[in-house]
C-alpha atoms as a PDB file:
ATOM      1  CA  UNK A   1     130.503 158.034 -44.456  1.00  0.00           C
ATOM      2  CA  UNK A   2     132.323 161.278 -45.513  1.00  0.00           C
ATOM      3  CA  UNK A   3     129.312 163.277 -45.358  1.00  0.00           C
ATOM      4  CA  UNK A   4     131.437 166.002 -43.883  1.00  0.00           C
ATOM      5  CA  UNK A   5     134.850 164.867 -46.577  1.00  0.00           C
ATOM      6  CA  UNK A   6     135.898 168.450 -48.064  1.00  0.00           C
ATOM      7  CA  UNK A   7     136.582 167.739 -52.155  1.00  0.00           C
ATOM      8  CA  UNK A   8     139.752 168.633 -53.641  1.00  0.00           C
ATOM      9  CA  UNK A   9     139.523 171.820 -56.222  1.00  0.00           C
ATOM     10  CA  UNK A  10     139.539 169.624 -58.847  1.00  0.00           C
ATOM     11  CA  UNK A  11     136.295 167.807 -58.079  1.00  0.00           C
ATOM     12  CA  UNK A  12     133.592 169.821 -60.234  1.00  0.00           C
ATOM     13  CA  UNK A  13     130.329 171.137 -58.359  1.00  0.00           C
ATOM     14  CA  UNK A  14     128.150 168.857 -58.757  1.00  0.00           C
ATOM     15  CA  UNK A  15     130.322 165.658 -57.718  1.00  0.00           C
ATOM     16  CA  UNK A  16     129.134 165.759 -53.883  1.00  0.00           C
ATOM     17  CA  UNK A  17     125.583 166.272 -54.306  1.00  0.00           C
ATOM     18  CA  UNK A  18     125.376 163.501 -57.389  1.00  0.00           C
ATOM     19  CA  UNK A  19     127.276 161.150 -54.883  1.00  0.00           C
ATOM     20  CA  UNK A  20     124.908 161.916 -51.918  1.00  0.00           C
ATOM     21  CA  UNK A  21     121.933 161.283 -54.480  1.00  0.00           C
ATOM     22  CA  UNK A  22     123.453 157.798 -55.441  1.00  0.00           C
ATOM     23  CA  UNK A  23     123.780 156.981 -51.509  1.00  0.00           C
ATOM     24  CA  UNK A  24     120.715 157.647 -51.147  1.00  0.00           C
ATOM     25  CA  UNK A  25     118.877 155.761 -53.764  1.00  0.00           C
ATOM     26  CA  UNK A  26     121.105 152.953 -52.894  1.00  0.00           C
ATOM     27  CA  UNK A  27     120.059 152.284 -49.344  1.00  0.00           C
ATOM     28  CA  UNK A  28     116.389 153.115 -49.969  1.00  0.00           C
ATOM     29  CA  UNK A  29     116.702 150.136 -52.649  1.00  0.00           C
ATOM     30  CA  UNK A  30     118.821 148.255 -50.185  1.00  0.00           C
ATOM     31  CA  UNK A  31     116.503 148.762 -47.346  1.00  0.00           C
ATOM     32  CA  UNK A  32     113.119 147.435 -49.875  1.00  0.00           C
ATOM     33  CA  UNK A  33     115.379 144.666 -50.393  1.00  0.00           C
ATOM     34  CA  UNK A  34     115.346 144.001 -46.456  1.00  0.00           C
ATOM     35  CA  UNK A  35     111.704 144.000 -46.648  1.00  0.00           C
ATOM     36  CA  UNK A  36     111.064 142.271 -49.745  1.00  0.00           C
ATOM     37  CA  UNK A  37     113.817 139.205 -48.077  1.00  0.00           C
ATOM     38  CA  UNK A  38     111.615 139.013 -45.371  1.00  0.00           C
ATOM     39  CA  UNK A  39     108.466 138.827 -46.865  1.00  0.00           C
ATOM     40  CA  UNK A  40     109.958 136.105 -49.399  1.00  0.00           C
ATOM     41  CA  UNK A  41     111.206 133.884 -47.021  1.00  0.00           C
ATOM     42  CA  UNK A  42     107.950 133.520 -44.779  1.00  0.00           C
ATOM     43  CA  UNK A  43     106.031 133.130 -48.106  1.00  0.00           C
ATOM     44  CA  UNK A  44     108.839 130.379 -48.984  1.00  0.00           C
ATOM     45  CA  UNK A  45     109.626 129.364 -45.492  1.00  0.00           C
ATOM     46  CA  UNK A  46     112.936 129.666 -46.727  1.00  0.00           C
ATOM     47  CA  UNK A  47     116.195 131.448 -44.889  1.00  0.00           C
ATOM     48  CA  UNK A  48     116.815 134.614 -46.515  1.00  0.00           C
ATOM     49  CA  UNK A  49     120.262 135.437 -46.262  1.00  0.00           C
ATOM     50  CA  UNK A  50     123.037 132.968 -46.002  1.00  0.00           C
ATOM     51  CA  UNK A  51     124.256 132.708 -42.119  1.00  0.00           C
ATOM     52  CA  UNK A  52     127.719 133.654 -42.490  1.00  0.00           C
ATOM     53  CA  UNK A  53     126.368 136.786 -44.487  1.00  0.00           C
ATOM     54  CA  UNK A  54     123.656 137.893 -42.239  1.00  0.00           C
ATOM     55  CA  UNK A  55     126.082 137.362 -38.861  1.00  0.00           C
ATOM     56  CA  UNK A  56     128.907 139.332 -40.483  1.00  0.00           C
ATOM     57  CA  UNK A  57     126.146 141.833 -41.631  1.00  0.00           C
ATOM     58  CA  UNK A  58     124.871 142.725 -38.009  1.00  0.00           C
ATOM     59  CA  UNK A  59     128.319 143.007 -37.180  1.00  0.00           C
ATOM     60  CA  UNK A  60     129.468 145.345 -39.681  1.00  0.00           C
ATOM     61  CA  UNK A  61     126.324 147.613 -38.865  1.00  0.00           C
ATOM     62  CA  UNK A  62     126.800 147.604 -35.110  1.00  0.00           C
ATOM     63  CA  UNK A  63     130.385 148.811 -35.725  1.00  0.00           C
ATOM     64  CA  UNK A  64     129.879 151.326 -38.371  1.00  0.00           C
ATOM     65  CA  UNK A  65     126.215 152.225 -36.722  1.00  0.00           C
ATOM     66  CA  UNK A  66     128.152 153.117 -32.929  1.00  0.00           C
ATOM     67  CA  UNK A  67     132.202 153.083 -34.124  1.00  0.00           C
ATOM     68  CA  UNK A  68     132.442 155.120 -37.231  1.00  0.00           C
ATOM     69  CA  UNK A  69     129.656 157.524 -38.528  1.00  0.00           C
ATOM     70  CA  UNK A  70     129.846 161.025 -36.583  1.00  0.00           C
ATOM     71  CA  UNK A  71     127.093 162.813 -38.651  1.00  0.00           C
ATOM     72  CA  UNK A  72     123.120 161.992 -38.239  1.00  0.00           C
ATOM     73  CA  UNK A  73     122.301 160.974 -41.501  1.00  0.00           C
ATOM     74  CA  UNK A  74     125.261 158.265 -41.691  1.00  0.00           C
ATOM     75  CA  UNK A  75     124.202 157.017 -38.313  1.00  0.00           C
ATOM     76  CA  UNK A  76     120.446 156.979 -39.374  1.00  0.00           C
ATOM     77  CA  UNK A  77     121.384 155.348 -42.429  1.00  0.00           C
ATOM     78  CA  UNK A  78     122.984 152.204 -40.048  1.00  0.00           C
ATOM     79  CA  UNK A  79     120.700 152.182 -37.554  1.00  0.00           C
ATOM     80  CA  UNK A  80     117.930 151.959 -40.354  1.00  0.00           C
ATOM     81  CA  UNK A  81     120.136 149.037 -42.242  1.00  0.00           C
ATOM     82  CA  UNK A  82     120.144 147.621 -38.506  1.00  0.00           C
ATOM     83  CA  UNK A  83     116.705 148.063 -37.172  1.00  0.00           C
ATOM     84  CA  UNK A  84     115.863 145.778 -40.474  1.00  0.00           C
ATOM     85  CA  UNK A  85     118.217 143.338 -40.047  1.00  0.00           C
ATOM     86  CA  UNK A  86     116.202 142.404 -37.103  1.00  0.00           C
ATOM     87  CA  UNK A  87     113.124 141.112 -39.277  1.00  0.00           C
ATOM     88  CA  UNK A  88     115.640 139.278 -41.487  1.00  0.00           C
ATOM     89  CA  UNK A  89     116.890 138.216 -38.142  1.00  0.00           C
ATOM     90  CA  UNK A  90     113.548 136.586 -37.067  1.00  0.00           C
ATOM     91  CA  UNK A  91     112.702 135.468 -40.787  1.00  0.00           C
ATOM     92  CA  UNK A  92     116.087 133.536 -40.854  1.00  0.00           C
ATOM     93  CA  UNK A  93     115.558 132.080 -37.097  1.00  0.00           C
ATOM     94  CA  UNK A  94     111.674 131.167 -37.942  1.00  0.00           C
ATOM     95  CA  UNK A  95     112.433 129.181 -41.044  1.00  0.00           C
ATOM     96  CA  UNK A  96     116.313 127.838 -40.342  1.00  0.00           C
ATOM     97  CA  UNK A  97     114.949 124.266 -39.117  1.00  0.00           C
ATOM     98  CA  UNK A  98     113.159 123.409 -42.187  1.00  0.00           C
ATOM     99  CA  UNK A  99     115.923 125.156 -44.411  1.00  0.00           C
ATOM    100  CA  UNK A 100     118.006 123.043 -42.791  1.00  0.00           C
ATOM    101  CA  UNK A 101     116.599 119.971 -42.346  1.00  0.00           C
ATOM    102  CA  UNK A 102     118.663 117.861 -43.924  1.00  0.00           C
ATOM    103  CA  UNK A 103     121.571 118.973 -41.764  1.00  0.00           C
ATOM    104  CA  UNK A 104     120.032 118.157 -38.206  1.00  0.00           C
ATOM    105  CA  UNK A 105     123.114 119.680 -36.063  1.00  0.00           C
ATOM    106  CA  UNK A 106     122.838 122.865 -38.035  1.00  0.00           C
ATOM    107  CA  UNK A 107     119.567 123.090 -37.778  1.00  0.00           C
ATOM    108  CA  UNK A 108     119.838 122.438 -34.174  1.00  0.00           C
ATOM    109  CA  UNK A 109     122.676 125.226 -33.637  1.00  0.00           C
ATOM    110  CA  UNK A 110     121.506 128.240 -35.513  1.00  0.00           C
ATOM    111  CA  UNK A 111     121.653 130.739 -33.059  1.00  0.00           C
ATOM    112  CA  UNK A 112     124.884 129.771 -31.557  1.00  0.00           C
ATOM    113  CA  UNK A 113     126.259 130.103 -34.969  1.00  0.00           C
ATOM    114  CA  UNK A 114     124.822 133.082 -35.922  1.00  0.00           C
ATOM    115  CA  UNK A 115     126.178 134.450 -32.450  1.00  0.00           C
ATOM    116  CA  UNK A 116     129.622 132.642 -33.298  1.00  0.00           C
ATOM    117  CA  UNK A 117     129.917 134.334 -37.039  1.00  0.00           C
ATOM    118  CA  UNK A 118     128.745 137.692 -35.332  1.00  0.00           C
ATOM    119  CA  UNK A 119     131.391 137.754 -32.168  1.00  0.00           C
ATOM    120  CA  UNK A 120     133.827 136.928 -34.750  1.00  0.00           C
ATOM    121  CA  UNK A 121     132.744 139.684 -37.019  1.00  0.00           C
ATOM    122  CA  UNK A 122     132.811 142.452 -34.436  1.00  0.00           C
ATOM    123  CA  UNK A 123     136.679 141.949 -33.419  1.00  0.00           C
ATOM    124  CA  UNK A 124     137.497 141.280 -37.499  1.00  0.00           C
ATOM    125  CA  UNK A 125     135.943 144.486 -38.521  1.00  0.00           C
ATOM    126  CA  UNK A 126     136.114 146.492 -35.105  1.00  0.00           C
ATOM    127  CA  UNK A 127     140.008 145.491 -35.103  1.00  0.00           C
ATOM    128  CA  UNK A 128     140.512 146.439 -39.099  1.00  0.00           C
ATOM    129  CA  UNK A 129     138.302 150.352 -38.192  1.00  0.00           C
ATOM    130  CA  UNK A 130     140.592 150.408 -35.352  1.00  0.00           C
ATOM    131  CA  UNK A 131     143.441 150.026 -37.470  1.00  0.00           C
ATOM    132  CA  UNK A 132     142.547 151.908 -40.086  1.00  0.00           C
ATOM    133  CA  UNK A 133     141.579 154.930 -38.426  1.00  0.00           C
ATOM    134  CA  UNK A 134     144.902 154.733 -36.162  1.00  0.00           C
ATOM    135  CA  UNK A 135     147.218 156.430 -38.754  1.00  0.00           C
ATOM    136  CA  UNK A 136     146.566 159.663 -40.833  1.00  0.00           C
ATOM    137  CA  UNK A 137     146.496 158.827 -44.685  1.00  0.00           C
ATOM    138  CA  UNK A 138     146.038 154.772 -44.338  1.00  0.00           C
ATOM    139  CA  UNK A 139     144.860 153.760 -47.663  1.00  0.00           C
ATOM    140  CA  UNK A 140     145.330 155.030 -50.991  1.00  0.00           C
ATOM    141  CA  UNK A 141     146.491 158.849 -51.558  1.00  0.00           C
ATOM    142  CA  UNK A 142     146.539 161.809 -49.592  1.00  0.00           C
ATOM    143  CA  UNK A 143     143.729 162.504 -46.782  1.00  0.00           C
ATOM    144  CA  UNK A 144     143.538 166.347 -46.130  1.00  0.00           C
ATOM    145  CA  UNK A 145     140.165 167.822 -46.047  1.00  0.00           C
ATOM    146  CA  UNK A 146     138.828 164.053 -44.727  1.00  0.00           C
ATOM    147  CA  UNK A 147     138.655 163.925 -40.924  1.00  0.00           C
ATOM    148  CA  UNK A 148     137.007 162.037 -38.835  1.00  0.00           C
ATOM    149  CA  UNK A 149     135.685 162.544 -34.674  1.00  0.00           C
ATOM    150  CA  UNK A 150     138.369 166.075 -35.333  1.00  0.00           C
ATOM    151  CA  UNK A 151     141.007 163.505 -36.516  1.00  0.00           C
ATOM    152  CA  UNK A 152     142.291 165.148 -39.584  1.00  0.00           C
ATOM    153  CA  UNK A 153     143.298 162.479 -42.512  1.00  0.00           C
ATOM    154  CA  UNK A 154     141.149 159.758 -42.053  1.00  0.00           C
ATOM    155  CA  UNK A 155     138.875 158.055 -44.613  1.00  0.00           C
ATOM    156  CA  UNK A 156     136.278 156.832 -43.520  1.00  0.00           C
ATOM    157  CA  UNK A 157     134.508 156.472 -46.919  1.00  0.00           C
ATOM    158  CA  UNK A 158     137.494 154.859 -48.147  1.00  0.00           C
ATOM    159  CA  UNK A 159     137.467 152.770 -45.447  1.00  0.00           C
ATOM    160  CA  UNK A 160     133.380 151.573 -45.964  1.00  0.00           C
ATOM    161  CA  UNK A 161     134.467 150.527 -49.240  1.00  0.00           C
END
């Protein structure tokens, strides 16, 4: 998300490449904590992410993952976050009906809510990027040098956030 954002003059040298360097530490750390989720929870036999969290999750990556990102490593980066969600997916599916067991109809229902919480999430967020990216300069301050699919003035890091 802004991998192709031009800084103002004012930003010193190395702002861009320390900020890439976070990124990137931060979704190899998120993506062991994918892993690590999933391994927990058929140890535990335990759902690892709360349902509302995980369907508005997979929605939020299908829209940024095929709506937003234009350049390859943003879209890898989603797709990655994505292709794990899929274990988490199965981990969460696998183990719902014991985590739930003491709530029969949930337990019962799990994929029809999970499909519920993730319709809803793809029209919430898919309506907001729509939105957001409809105007030049939506959010806070001014937006030249930030474009996005040749659209100049749009955030889209600002917009992730």
């Amino acid at each position: 998300m802004g991998s192709s954002d031009i800084p103002p003059p004012s930003a010193p040298a190395w702002l861009v490449p320390a900020s890439t360097a976070c990124l990137s530490v931060g979704i190899t750390f998120w993506l062991l904590a994918y892993v690590l989720m999933v391994k927990r929870s058929l140890a535990t036999h335990a759902t690892p992410a709360p349902l509302l969290a995980l369907g508005l999750n997979l929605a939020w990556e299908v829209v940024y993952a095929f709506g937003v990102c234009e350049a390859p490593i943003e879209t890898f980066g989603f797709t990655c976050w994505l292709l794990l969600d899929i274990p988490v997916l199965y981990a969460t599916l696998k183990t719902a009906p014991r985590s739930f067991s003491s709530s029969p109809l949930v337990a019962r229902n799990v994929p029809l809510l999970l499909a519920v919480v993730f319709m809803a999430g793809l029209v919430g967020n898919g309506t907001f990027v729509w939105w957001w990216l409809k105007e030049p300069h939506r959010g806070y301050g001014i937006k030249w040098g930030k474009t996005w699919k040749g659209l100049e003035a749009r955030d889209t890091t600002e917009l992730a956030f």
